[in-house]
C-alpha atoms as a PDB file:
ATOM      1  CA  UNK A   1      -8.771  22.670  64.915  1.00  0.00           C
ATOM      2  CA  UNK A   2      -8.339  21.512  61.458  1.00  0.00           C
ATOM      3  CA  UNK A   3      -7.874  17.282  62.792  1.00  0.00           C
ATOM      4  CA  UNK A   4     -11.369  18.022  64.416  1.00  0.00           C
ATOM      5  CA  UNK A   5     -13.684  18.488  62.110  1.00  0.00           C
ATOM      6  CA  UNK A   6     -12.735  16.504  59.782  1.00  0.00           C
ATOM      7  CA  UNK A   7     -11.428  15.015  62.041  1.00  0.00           C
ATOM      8  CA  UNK A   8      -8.706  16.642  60.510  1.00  0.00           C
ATOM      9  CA  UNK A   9      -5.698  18.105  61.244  1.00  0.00           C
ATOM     10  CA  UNK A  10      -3.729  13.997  61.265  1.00  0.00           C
ATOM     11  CA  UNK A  11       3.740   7.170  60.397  1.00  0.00           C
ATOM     12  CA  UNK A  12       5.767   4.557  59.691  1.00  0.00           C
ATOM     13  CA  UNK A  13       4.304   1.449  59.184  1.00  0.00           C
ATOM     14  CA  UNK A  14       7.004  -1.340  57.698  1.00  0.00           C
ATOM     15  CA  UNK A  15       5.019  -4.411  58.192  1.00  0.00           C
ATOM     16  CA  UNK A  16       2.474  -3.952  55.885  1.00  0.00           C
ATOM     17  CA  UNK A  17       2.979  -3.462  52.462  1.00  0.00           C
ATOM     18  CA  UNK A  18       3.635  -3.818  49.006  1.00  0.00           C
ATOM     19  CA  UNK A  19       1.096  -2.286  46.310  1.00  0.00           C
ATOM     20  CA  UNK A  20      -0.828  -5.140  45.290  1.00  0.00           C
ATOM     21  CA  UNK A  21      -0.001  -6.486  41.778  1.00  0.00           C
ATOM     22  CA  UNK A  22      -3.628  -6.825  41.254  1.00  0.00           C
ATOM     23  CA  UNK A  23      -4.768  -3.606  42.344  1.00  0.00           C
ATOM     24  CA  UNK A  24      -7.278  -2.744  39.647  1.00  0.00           C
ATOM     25  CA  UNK A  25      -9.575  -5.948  40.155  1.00  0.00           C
ATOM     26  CA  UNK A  26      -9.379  -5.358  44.084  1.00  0.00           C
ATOM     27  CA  UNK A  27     -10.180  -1.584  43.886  1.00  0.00           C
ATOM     28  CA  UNK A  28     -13.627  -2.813  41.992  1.00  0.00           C
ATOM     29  CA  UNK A  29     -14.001  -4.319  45.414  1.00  0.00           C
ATOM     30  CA  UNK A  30     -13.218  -1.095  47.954  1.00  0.00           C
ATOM     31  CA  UNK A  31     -16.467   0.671  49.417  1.00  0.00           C
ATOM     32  CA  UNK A  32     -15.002   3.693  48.791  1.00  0.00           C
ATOM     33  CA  UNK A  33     -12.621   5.269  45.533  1.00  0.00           C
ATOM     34  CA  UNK A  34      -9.250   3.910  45.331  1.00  0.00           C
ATOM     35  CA  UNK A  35      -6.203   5.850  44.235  1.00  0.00           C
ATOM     36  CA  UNK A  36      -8.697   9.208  45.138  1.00  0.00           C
ATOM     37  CA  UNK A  37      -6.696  12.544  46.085  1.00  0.00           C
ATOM     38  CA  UNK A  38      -8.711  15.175  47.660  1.00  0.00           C
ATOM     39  CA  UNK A  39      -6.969  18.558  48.686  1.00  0.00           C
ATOM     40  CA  UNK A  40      -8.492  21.512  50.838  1.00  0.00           C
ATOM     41  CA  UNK A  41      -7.670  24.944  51.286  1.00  0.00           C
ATOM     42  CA  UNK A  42      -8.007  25.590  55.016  1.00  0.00           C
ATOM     43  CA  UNK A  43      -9.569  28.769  55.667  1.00  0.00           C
ATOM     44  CA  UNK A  44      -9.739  30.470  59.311  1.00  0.00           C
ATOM     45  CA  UNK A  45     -11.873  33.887  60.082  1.00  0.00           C
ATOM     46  CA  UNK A  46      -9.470  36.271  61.179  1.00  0.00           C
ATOM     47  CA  UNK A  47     -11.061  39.788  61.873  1.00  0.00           C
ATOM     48  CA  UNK A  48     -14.094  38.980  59.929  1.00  0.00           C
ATOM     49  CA  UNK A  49     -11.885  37.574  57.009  1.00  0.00           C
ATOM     50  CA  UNK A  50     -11.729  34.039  55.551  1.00  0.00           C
ATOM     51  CA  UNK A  51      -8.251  33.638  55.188  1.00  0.00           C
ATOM     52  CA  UNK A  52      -6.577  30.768  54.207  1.00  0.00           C
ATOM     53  CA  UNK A  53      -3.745  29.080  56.684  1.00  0.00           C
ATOM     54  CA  UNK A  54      -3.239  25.194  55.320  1.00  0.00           C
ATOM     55  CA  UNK A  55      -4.039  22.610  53.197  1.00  0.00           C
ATOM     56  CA  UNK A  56      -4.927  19.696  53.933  1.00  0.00           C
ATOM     57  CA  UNK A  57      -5.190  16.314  52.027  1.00  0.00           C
ATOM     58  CA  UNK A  58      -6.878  13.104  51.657  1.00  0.00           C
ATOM     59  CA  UNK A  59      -5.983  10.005  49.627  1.00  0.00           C
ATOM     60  CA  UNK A  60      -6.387   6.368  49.701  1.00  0.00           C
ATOM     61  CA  UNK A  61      -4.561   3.434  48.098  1.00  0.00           C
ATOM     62  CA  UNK A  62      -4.757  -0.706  48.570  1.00  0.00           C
ATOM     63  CA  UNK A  63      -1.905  -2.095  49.951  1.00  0.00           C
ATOM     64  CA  UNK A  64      -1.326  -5.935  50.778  1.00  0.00           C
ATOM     65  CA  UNK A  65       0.469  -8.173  53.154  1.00  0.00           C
ATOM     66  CA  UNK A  66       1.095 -11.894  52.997  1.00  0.00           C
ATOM     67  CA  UNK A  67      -2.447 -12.060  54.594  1.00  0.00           C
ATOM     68  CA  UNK A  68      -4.879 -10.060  53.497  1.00  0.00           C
ATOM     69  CA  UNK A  69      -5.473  -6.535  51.201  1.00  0.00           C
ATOM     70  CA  UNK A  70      -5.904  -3.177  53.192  1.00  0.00           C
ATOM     71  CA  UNK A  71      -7.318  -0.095  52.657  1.00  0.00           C
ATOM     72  CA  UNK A  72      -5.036   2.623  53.394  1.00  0.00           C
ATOM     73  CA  UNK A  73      -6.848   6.158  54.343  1.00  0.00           C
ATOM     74  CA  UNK A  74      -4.492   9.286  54.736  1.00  0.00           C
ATOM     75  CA  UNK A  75      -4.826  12.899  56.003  1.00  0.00           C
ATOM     76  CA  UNK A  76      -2.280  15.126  56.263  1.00  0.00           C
ATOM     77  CA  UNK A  77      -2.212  19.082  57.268  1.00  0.00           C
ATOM     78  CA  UNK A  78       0.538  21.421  57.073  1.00  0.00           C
ATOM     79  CA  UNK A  79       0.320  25.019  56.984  1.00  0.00           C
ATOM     80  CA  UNK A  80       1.647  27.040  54.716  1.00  0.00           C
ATOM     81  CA  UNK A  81       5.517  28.327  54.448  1.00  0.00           C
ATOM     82  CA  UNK A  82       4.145  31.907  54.976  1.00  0.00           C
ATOM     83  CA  UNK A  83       1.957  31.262  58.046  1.00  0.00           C
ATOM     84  CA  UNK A  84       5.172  28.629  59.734  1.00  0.00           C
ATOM     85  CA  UNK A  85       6.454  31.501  62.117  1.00  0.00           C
ATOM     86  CA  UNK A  86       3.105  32.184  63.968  1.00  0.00           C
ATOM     87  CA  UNK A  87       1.901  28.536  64.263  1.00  0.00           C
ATOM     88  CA  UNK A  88       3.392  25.706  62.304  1.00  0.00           C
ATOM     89  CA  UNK A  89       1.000  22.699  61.612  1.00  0.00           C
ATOM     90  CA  UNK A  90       2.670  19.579  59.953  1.00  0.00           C
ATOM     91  CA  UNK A  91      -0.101  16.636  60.816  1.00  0.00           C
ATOM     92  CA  UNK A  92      -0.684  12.898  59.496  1.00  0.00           C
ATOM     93  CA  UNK A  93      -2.846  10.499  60.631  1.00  0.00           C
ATOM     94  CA  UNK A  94      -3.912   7.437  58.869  1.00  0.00           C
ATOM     95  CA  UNK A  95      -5.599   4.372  58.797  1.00  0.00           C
ATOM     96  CA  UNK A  96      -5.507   0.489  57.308  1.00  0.00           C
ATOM     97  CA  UNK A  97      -9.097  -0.945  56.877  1.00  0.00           C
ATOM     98  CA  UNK A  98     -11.107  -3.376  55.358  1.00  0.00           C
ATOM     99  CA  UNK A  99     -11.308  -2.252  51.784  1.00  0.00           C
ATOM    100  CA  UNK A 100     -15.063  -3.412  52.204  1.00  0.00           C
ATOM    101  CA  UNK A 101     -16.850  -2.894  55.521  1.00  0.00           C
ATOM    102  CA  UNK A 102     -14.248  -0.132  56.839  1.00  0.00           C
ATOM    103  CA  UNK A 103     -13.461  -1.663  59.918  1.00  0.00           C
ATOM    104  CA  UNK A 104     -10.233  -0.478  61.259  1.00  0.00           C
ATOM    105  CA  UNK A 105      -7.300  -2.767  62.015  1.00  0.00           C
ATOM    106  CA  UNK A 106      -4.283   0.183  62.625  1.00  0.00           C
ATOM    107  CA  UNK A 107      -4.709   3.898  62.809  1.00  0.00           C
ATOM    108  CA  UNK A 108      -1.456   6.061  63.555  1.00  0.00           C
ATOM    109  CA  UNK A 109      -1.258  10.106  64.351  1.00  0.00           C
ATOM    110  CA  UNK A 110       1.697  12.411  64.189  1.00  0.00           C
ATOM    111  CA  UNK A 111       1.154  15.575  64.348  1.00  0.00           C
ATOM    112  CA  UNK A 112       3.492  18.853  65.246  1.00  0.00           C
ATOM    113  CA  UNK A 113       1.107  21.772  66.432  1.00  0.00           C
ATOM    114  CA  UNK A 114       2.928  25.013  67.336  1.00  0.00           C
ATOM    115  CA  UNK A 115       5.853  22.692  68.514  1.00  0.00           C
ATOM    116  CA  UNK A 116       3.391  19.952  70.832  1.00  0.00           C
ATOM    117  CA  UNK A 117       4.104  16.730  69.265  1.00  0.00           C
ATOM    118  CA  UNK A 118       2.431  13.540  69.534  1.00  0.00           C
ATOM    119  CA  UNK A 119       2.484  10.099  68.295  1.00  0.00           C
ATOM    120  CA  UNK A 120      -0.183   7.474  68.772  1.00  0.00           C
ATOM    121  CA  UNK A 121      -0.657   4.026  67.470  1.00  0.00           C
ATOM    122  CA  UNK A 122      -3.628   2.019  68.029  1.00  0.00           C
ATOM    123  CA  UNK A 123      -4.147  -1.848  67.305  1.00  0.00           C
ATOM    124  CA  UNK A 124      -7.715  -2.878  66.476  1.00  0.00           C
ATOM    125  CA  UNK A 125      -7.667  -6.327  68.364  1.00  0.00           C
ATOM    126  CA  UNK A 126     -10.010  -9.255  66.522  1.00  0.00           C
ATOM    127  CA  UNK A 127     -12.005  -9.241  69.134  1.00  0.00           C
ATOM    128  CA  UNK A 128     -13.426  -6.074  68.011  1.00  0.00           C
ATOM    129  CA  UNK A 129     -14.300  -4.668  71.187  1.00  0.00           C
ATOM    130  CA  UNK A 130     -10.283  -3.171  72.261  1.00  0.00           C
ATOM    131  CA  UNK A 131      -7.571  -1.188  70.841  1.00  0.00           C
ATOM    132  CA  UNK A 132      -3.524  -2.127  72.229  1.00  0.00           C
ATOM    133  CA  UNK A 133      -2.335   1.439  72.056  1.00  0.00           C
ATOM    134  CA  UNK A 134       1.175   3.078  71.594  1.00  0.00           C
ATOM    135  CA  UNK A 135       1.402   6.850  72.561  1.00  0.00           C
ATOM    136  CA  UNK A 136       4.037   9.529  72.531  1.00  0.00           C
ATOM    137  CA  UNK A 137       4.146  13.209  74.029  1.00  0.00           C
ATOM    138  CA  UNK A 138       6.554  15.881  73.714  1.00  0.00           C
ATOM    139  CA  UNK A 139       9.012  15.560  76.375  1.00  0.00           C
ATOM    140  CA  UNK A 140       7.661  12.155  78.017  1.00  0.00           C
ATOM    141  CA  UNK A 141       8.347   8.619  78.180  1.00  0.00           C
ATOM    142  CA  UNK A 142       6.171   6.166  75.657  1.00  0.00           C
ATOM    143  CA  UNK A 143       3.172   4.470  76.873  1.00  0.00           C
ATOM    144  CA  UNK A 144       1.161   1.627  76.247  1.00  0.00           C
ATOM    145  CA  UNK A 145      -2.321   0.152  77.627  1.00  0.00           C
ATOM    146  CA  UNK A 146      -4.877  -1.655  76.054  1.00  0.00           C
ATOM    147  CA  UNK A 147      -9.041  -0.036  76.589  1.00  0.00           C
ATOM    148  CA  UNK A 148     -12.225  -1.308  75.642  1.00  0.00           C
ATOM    149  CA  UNK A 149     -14.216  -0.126  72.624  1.00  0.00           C
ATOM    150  CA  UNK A 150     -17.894  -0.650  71.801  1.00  0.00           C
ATOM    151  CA  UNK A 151     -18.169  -3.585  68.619  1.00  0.00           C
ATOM    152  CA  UNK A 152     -18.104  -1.381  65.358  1.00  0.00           C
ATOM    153  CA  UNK A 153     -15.829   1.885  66.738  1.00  0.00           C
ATOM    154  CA  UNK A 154     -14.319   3.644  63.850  1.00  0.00           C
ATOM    155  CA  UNK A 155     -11.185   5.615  64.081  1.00  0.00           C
ATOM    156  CA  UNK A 156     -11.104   9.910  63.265  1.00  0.00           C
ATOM    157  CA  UNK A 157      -9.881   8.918  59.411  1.00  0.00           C
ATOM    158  CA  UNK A 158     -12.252   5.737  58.448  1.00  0.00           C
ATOM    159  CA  UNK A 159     -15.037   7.750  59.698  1.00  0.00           C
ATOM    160  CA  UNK A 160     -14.442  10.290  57.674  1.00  0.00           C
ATOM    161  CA  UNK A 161     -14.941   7.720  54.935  1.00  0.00           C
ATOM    162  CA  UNK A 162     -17.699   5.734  56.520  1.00  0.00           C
ATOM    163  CA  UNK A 163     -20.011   8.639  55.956  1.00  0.00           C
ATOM    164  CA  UNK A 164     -19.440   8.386  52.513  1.00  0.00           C
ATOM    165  CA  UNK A 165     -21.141   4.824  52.400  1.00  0.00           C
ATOM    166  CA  UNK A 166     -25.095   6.381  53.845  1.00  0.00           C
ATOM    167  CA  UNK A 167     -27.380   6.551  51.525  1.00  0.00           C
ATOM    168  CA  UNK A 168     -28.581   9.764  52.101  1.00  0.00           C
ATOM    169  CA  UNK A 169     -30.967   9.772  48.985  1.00  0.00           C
ATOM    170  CA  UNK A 170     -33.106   7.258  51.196  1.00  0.00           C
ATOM    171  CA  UNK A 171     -33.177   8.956  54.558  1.00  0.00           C
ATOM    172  CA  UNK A 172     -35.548  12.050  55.452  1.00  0.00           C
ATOM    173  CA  UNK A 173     -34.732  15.384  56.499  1.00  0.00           C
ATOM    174  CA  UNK A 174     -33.426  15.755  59.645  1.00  0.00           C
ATOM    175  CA  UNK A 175     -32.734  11.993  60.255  1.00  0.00           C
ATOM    176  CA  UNK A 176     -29.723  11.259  62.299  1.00  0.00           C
ATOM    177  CA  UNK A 177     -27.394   8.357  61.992  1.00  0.00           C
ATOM    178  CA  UNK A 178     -25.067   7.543  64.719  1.00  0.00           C
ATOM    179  CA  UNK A 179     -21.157   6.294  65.213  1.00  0.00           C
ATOM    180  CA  UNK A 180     -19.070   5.928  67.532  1.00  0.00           C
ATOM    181  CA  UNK A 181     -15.487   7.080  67.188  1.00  0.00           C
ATOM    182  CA  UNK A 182     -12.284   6.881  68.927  1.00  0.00           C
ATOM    183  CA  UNK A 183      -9.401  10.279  69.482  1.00  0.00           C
ATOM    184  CA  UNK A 184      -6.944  10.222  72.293  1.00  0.00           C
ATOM    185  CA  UNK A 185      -7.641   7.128  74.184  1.00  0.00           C
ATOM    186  CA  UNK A 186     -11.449   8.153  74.679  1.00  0.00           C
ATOM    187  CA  UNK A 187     -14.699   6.906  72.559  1.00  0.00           C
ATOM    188  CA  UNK A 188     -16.498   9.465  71.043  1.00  0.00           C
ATOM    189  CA  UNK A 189     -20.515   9.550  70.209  1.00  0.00           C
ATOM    190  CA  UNK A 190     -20.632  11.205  67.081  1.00  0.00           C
ATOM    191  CA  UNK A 191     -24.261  11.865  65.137  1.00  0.00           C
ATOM    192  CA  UNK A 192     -24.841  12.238  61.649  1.00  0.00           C
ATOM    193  CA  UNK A 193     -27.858  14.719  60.819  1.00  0.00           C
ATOM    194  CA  UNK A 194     -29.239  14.750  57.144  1.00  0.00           C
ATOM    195  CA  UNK A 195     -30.230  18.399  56.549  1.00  0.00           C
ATOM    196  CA  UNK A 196     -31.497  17.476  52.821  1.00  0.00           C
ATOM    197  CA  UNK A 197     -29.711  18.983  49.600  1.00  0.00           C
ATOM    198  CA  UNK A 198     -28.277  22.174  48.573  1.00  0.00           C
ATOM    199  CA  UNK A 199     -26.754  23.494  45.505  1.00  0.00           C
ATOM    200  CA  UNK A 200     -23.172  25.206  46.701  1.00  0.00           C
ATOM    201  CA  UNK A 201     -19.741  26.298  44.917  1.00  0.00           C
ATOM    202  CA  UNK A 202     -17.981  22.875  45.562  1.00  0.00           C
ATOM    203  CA  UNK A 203     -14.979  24.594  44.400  1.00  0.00           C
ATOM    204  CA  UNK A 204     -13.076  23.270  41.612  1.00  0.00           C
ATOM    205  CA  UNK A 205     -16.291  20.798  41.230  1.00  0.00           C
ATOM    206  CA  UNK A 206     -18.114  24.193  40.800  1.00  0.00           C
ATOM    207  CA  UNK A 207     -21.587  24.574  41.303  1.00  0.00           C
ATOM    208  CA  UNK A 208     -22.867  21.196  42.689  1.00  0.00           C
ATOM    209  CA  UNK A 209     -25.632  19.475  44.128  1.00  0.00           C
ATOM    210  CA  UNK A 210     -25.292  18.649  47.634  1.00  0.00           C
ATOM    211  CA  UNK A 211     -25.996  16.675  50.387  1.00  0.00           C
ATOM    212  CA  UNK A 212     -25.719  19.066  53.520  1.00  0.00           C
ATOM    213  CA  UNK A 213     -24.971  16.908  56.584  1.00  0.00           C
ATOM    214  CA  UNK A 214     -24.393  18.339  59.886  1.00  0.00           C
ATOM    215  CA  UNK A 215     -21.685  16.814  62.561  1.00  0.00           C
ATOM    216  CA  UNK A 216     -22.211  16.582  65.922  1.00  0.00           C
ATOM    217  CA  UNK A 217     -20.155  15.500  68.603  1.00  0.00           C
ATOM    218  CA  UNK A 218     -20.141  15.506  72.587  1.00  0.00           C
ATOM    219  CA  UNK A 219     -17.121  17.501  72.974  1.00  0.00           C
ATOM    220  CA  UNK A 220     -16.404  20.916  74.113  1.00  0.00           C
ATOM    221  CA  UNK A 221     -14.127  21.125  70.726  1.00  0.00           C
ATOM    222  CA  UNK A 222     -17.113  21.536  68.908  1.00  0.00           C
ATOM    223  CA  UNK A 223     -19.767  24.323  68.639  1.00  0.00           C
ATOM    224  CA  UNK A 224     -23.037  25.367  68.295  1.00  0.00           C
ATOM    225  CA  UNK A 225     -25.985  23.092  66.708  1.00  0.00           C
ATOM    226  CA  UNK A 226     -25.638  22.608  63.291  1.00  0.00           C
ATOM    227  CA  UNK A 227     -22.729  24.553  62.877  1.00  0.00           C
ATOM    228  CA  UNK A 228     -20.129  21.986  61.583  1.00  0.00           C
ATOM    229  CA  UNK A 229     -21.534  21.281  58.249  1.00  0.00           C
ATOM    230  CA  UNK A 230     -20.375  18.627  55.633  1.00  0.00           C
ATOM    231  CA  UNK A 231     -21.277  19.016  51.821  1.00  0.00           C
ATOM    232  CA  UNK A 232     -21.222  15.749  49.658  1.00  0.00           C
ATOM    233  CA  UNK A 233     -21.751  15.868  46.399  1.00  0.00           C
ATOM    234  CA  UNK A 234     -25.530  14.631  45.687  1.00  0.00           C
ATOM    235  CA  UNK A 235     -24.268  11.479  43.647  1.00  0.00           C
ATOM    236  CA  UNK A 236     -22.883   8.490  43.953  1.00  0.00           C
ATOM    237  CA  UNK A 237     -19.386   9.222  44.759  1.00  0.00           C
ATOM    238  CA  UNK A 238     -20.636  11.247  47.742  1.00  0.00           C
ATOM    239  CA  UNK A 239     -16.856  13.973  47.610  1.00  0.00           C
ATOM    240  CA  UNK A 240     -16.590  15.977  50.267  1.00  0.00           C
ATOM    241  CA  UNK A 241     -16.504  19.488  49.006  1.00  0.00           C
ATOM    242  CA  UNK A 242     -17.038  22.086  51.283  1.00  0.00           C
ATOM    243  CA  UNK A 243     -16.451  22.085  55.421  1.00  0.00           C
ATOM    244  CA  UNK A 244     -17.236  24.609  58.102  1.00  0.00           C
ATOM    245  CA  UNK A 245     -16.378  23.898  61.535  1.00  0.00           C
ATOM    246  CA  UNK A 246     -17.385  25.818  64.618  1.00  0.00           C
ATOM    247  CA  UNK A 247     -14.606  25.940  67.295  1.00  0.00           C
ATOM    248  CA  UNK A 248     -14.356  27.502  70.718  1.00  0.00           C
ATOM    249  CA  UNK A 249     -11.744  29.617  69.191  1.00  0.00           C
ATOM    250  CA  UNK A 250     -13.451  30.996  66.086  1.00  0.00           C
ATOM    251  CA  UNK A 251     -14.772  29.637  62.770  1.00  0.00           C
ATOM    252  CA  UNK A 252     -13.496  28.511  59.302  1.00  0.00           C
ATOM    253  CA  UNK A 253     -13.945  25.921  56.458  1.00  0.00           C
ATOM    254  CA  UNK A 254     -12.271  23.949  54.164  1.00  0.00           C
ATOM    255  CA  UNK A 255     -13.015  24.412  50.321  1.00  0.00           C
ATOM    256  CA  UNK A 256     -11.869  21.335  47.812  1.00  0.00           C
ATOM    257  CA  UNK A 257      -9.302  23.015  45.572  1.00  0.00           C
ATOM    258  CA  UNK A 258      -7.915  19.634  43.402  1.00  0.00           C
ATOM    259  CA  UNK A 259      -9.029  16.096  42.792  1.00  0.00           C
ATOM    260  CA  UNK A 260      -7.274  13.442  41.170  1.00  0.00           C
ATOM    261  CA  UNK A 261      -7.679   9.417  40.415  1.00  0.00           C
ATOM    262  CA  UNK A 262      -6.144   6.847  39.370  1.00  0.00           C
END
């Protein structure tokens, strides 16, 4: 539910990294805010009620290897304490990109959903157009294979980024950008519909200008026609601030609650 819209709901990596020395020239460089913590309170519509279940966070950092400097995106979902004993969510996925253009070059998920697990790993090749991927199920043996992507496939987490970086003060109402995106071994069309702005409670923004985007997808996990809505803040840090996802299982949202940078 939550990895879904956002793509939300969402580990090890030890070949990568040590915090680049020079971080605060390179994050000049990054497309999107270094050192940026977003969190969410997850809300679900039980008996008519919004009531909240999770949170769920965002960040990104640089990180560097003898090679090159990464992005690193992160989302992570866990419910809380109170709500463990009727369906306990603990969820990370994340991402290593160019700091610049996005493109992905590792994505990992590891989530723990009501006691499924999974693990996945997927390798970006240079060739751009396949992923060497690493996957992990409850109960069954590891496996690995290696698919074809289109040139320019983003994975769930860099997309979530990537639609920071449209400039939708230059587009017209209604006008629909497309991706493609890739969850569970499968590429995903995913279109990006401009709906114009709107002033919401962004919540501990407050009352904000928005741009009110709506998220389509063809997959039954989705709902209804503009019925997943994203609000970014009308500027030029485009924060996502309020979510509302339609799901064959009921509706909910997530609401920004705390922001911090470095």
């Amino acid at each position: 539910m939550l990895v879904l819209i956002l793509y939300l709901p969402m580990k090890k990596l030890i070949l990568f990294f040590t915090i680049s020395a020079i971080w605060p020239a390179l994050a000049q460089k990054s497309t999107v805010p270094v050192g940026e913590k977003l969190v969410f309170a997850a809300s679900y519509n039980m008996a008519g009620l919004l009531t909240q279940l999770a949170q769920v966070t965002l960040s990104t950092e640089l990180v560097s290897t003898s090679k090159k400097t990464l992005l690193h995106l992160s989302c992570e979902a866990a419910t809380y304490s109170k709500w463990d004993s009727f369906f306990k969510i603990r969820d990370a996925y994340e991402t290593y990109v160019d700091p610049v253009s996005l493109k992905p070059s590792l994505y990992k998920r590891d989530i723990f959903e009501g006691g499924y697990t999974k693990k996945e790993k997927y390798l970006f090749q240079k060739d751009g157009n396949s992923i060497a991927s690493t996957v992990t199920k409850k109960k069954k043996p590891e496996t690995k294979s290696t698919f074809a992507i289109k040139p320019g496939t983003q994975d769930i987490v860099s997309l979530i980024y990537k639609l920071r970086t449209i400039d939708f003060a230059r587009q017209n109402k209604l006008q629909i950008t497309r991706f493609t995106a890739v969850f569970d071994e499968e590429e995903l069309g995913v279109s990006v519909k401009y709906l114009g702005t709107e002033k919401i409670n962004a919540g501990v923004l407050g009352d904000k200008l928005c741009y009110k985007i709506s998220i389509g997808a063809r997959t039954a996990a989705l709902r209804g026609t503009d019925k997943n809505i994203i609000w970014l803040t009308a500027d030029s840090q485009k924060i996502p601030c309020l979510i509302r996802f339609s799901i064959p299982v009921g509706t909910g949202q997530l609401l920004l609650t705390q922001i911090t940078k470095n």
